[in-house]
Protein backbone atom coordinates (compact mmCIF):
# COMPACT_ATOMS: atom_id res chain seq x y z
CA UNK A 1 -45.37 -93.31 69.08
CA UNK A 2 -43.50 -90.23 67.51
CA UNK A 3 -42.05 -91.38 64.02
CA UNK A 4 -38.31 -91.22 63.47
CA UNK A 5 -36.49 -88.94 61.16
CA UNK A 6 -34.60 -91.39 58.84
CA UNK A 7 -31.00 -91.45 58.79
CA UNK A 8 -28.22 -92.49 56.80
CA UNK A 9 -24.65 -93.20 57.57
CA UNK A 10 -22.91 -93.16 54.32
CA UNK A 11 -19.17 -93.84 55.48
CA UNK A 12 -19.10 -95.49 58.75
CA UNK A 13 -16.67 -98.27 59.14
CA UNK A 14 -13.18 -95.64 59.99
CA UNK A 15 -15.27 -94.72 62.31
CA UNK A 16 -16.65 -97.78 63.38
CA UNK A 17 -15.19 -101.14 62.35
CA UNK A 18 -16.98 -102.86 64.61
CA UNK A 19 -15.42 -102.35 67.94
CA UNK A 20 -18.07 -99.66 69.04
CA UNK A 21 -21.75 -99.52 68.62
CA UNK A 22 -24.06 -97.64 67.22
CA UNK A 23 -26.70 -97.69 69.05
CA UNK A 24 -27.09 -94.17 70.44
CA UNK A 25 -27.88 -92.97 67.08
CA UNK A 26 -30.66 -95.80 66.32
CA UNK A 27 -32.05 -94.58 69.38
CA UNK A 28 -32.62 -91.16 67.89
CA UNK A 29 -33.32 -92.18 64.53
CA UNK A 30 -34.86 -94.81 61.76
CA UNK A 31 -31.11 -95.95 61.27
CA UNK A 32 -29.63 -97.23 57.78
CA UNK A 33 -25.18 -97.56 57.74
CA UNK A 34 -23.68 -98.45 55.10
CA UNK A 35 -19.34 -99.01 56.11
CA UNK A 36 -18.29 -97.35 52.45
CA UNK A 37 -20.37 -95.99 49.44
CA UNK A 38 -18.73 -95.27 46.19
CA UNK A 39 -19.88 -92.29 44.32
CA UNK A 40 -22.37 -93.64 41.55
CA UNK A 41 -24.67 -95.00 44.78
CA UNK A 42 -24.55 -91.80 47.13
CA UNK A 43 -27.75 -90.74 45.78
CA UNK A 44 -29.53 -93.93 45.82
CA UNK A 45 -29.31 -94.94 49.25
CA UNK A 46 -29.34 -91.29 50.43
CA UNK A 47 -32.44 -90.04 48.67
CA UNK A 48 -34.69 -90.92 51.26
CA UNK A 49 -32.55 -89.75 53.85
CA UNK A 50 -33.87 -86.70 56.36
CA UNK A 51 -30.43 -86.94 58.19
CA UNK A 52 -27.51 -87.72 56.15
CA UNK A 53 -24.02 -88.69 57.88
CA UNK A 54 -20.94 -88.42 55.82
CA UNK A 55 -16.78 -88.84 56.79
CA UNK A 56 -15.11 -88.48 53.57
CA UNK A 57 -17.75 -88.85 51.01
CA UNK A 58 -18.29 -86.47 48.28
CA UNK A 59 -21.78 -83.95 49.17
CA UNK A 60 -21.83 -82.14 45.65
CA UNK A 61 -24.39 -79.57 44.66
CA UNK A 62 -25.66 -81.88 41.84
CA UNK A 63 -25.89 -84.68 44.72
CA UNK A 64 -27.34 -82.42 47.08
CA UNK A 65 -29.96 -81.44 44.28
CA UNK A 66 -31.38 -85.26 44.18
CA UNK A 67 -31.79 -85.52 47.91
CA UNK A 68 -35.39 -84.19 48.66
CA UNK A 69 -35.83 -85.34 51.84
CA UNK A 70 -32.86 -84.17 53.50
CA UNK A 71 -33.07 -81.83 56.67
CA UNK A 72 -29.64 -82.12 58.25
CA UNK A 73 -25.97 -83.33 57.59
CA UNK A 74 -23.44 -84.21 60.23
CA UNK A 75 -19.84 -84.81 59.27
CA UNK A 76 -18.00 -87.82 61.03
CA UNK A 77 -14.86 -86.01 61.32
CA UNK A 78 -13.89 -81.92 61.80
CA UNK A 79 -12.90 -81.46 57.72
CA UNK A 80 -16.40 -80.63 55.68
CA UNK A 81 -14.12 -79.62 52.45
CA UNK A 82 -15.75 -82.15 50.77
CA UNK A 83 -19.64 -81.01 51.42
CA UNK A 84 -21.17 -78.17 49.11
CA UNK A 85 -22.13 -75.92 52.40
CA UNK A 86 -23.08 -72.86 50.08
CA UNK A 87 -25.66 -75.57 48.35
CA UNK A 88 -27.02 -76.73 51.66
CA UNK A 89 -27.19 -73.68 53.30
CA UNK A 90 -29.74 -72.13 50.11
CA UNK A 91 -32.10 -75.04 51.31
CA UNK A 92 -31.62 -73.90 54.76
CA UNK A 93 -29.71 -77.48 55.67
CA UNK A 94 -27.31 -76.89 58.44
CA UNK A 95 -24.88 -78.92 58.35
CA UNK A 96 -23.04 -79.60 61.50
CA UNK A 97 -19.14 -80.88 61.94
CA UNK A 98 -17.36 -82.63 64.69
CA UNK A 99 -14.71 -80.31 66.14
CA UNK A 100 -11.98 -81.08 68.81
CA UNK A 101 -12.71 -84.63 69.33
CA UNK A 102 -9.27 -85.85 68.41
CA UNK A 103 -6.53 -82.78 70.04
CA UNK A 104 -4.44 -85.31 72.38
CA UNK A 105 -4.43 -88.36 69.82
CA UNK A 106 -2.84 -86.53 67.23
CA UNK A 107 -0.77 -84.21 69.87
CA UNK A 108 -0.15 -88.00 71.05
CA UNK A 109 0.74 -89.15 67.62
CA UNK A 110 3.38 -86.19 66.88
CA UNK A 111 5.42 -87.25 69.79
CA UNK A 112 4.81 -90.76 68.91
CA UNK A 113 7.25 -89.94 65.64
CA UNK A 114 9.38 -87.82 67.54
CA UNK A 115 10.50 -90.26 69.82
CA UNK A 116 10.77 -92.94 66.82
CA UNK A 117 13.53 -90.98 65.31
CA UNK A 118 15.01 -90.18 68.73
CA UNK A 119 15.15 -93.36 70.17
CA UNK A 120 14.67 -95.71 67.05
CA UNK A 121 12.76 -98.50 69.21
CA UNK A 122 11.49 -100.31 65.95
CA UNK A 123 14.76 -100.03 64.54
CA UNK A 124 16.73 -101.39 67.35
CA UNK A 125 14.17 -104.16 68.01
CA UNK A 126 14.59 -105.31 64.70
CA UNK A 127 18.02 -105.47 65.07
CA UNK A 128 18.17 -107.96 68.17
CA UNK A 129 15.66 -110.07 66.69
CA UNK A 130 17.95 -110.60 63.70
CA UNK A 131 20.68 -111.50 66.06
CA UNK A 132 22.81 -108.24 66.37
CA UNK A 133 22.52 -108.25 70.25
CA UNK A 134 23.43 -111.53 70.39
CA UNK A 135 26.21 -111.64 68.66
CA UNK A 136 27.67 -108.86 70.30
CA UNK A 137 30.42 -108.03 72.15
CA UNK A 138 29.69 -105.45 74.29
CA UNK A 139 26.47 -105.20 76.98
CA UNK A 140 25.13 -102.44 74.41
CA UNK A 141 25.39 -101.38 70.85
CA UNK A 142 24.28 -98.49 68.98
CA UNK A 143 24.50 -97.79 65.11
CA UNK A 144 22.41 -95.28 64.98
CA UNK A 145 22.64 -91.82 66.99
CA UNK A 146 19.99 -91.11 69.88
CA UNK A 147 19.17 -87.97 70.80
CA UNK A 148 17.22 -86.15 74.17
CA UNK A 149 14.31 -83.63 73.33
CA UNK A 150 15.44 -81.92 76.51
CA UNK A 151 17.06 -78.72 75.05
CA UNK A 152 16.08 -79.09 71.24
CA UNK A 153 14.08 -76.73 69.96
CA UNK A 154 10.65 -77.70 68.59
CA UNK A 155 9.02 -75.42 65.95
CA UNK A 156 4.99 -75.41 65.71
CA UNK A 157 3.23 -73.62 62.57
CA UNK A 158 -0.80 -73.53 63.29
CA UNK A 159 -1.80 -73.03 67.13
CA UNK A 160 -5.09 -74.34 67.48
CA UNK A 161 -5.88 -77.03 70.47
CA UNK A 162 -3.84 -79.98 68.72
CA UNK A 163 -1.13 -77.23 68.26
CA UNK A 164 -1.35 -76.00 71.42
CA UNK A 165 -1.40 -79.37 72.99
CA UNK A 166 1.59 -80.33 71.16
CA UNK A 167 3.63 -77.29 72.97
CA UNK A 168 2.30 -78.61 76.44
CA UNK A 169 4.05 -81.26 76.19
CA UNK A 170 7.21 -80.44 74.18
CA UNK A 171 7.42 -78.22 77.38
CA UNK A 172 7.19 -81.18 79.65
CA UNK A 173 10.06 -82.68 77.73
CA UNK A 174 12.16 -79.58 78.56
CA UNK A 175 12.00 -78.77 75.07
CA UNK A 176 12.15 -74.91 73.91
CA UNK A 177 9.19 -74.41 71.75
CA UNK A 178 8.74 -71.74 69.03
CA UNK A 179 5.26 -71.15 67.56
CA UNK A 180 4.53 -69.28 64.35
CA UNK A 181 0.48 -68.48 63.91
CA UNK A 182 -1.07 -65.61 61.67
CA UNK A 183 -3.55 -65.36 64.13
CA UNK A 184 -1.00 -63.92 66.66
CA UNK A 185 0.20 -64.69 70.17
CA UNK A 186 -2.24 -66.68 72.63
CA UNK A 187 -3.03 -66.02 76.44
CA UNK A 188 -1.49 -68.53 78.88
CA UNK A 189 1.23 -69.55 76.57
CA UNK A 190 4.15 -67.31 78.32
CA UNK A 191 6.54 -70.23 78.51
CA UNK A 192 6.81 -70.19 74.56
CA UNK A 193 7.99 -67.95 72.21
CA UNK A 194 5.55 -66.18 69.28
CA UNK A 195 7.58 -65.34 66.22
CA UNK A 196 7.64 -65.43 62.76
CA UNK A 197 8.18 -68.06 60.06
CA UNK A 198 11.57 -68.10 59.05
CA UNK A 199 12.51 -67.89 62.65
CA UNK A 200 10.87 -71.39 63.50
CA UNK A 201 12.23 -72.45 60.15
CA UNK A 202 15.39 -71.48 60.82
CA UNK A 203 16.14 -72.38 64.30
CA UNK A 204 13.80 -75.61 65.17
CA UNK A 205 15.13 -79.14 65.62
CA UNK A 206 11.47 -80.32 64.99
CA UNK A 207 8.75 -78.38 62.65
CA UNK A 208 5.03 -79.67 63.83
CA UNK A 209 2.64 -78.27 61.33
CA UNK A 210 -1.23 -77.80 62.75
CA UNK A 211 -2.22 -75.43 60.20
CA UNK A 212 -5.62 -76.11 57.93
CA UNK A 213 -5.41 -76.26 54.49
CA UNK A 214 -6.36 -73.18 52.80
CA UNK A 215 -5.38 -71.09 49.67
CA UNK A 216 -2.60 -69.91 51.40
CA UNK A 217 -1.41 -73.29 53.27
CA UNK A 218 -1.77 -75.49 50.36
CA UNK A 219 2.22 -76.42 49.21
CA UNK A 220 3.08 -74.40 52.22
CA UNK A 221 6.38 -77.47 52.80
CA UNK A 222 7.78 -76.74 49.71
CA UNK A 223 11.36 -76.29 48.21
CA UNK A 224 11.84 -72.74 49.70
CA UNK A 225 10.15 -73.70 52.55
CA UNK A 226 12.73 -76.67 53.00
CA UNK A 227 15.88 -74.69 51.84
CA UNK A 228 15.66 -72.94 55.37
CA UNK A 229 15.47 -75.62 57.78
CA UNK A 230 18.54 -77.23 59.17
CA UNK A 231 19.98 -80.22 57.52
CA UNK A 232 19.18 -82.08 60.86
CA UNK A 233 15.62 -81.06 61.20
CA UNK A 234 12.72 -83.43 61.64
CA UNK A 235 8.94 -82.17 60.05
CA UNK A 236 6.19 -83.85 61.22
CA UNK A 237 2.85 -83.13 59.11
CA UNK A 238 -0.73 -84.28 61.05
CA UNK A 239 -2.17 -81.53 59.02
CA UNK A 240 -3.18 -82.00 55.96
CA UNK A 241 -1.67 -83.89 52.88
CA UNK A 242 -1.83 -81.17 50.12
CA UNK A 243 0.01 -78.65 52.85
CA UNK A 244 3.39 -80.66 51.57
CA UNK A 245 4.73 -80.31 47.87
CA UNK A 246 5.65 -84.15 48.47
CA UNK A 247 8.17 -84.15 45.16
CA UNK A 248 9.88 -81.41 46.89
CA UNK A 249 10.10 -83.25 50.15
CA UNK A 250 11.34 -86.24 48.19
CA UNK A 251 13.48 -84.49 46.78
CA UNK A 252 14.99 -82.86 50.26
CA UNK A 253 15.01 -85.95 52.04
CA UNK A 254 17.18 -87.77 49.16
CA UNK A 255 19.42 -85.30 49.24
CA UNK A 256 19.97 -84.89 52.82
CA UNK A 257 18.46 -81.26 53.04
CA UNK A 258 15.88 -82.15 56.09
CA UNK A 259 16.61 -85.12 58.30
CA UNK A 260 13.51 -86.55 58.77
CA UNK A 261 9.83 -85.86 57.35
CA UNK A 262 6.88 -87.89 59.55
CA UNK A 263 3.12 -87.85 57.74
CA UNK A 264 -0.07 -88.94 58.83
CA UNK A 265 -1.83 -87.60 55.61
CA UNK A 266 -1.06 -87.85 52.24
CA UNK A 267 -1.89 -85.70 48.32
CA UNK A 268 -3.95 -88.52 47.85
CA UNK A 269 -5.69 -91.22 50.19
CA UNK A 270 -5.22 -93.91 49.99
CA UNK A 271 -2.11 -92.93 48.14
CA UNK A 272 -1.06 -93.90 44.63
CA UNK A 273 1.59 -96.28 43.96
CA UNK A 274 3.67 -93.25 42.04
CA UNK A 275 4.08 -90.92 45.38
CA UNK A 276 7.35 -90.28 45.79
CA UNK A 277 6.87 -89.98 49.82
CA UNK A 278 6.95 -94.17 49.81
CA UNK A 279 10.45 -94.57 48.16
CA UNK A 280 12.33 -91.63 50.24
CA UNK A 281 14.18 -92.35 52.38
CA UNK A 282 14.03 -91.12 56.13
CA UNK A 283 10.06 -91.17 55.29
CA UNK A 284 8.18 -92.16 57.81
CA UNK A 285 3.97 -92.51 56.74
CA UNK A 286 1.27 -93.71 58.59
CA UNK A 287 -2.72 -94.67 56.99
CA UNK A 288 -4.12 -91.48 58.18
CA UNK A 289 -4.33 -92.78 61.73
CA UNK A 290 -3.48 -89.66 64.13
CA UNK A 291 -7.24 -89.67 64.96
CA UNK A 292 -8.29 -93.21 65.38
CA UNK A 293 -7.52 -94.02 69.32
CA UNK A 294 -10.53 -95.96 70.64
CA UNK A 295 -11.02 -93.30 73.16
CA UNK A 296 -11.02 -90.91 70.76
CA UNK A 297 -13.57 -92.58 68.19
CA UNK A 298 -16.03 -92.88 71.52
CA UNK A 299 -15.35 -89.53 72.24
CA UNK A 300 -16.30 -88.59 68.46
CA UNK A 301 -18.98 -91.17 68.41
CA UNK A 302 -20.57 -89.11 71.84
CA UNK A 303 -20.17 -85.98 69.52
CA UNK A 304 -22.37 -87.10 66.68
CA UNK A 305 -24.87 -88.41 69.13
CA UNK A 306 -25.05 -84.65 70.23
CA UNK A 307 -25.11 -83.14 67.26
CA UNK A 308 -28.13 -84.74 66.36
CA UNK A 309 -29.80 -84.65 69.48
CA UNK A 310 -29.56 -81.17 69.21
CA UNK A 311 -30.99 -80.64 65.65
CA UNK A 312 -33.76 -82.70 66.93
CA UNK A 313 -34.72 -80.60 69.06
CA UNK A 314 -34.35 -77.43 67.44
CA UNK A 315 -31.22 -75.61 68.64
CA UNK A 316 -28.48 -77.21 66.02
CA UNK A 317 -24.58 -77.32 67.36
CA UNK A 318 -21.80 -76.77 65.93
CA UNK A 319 -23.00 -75.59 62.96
CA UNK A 320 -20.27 -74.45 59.90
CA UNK A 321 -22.56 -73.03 57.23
């Protein structure tokens, strides 16, 4: 019987609170998961580790450095910000990600905000269960203005798949779409228009932003950023947390410079009790979420699975270092 690599799961319960299983991966591999690990015992249950699997947990070099066994990392999510690649790859460690696993969730999850501030469906169901429809007049009521997306303008910074996806179906809502990207215009995308920054800034009723964080992205929504949006736009971030200035988005939403701002991510997860996103008003956050759809957990699950098979047997996939 052929030994099994040993493996350890670091992070697992986002990915896995208990409503999938894990046991493709025990199949492959002398299994250990641990559902969170704080950072004074990463090194002590991964030091005997051959294949380490991490989500959010910190891979330093100085970690790295106390892990003699290790042969192979897998992420449990596309981001690897938080994993020394330079360190692994001088031990010749790949380390492997999980990419595109999540495009229509979070494409899902955009539109999901969208139509909250269009059509205000938790709004207006709170107000007939605390007795507003009843005690009306009318057959209808509406204190709050609803909107169509057919016609409106929706602005997308970052065309990847999820950004991509997101213009599919802002198309399918009739919706004129706009797309900035520094990597330029993309083939099969005739029925939107390519153009620069300002001009999505300027002229969208929504601003998706798909963009990674990077040198240049970080603060990218910031206070010049929002001083050229209209009054009535809506900015919906499934990027990244740090690509918002979140004082200055505050500070524009309290003041009635942007309409509407919609976050899946935050500076700081789980956020601290100071951010000035959770008192703004016209704030809408969700717990980092965009990605978490059963199907799409499987599909990510099915992903990992492969990535290890692969490394197993000796031609490693999706490789970022």
């Amino acid at each position: 019987m052929i030994k099994k690599l040993k493996a350890v799961i670091l992070d697992g319960y986002t990915e896995n609170p208990g409503d999938l299983s894990w046991k493709c991966i025990e199949d492959l591999t002398d299994l250990t998961v641990y559902d969170r690990t704080p950072p004074e015992l990463v090194v002590e249950r991964a030091k005997e580790a051959e294949i380490l699997v991490v989500n959010k947990v910190v891979l330093s070099k100085e970690i790295i450095d106390k892990l003699p066994e290790l042969k192979f990392v897998s992420t449990l999510a596309t981001g690897f910000n938080q994993i020394d690649c330079k360190a692994l790859r001088e031990r010749n460690i790949p380390v492997s990600n999980i990419p595109a696993y999540s495009t229509n969730a979070v494409a899902q999850m955009v539109f999901a905000y969208i139509l909250e501030y269009t059509n205000r469906v938790n709004e207006y169901t709170q107000s007939v269960k605390n007795g507003d429809w009843a005690n009306c007049k009318d057959f209808c009521y509406w204190n709050k203005p609803l909107y169509e997306l057919d016609g409106k303008t929706l602005g997308i910074i970052g065309f990847g798949k999820i950004g991509s996806r997101v213009a599919e179906i802002g198309k399918a809502f009739g919706m004129n779409v706009l797309v900035y990207t520094p990597s330029g215009k993309k083939d099969g995308f005739d029925s939107v228009t390519f153009t620069d920054m300002d001009t999505v800034l300027k002229n969208a009723d929504f601003i998706s932003v798909h963009c990674p964080l990077t040198d240049k992205t970080n603060g990218l929504i910031n206070k010049d950023f929002l001083s050229k949006v209209k009054d009535s736009a809506c900015i919906i971030n499934t990027a990244r947390g740090a690509v918002a200035v979140e004082e200055d988005v505050a500070n524009a939403l309290k003041e009635g410079k942007v309409a509407c701002y919609c976050t899946d991510v935050l500076s700081t997860e789980p956020p601290k009790k100071d951010n000035p996103l959770l008192t703004a008003p016209n704030c809408f956050i969700t717990p980092h979420i965009a990605w978490a759809a059963y199907e799409t957990r499987l599909r990510l699950m099915g992903i990992l699975e492969n990535n290890i098979k692969n490394y197993l047997n000796g031609t490693p996939v999706n490789v970022v270092n």
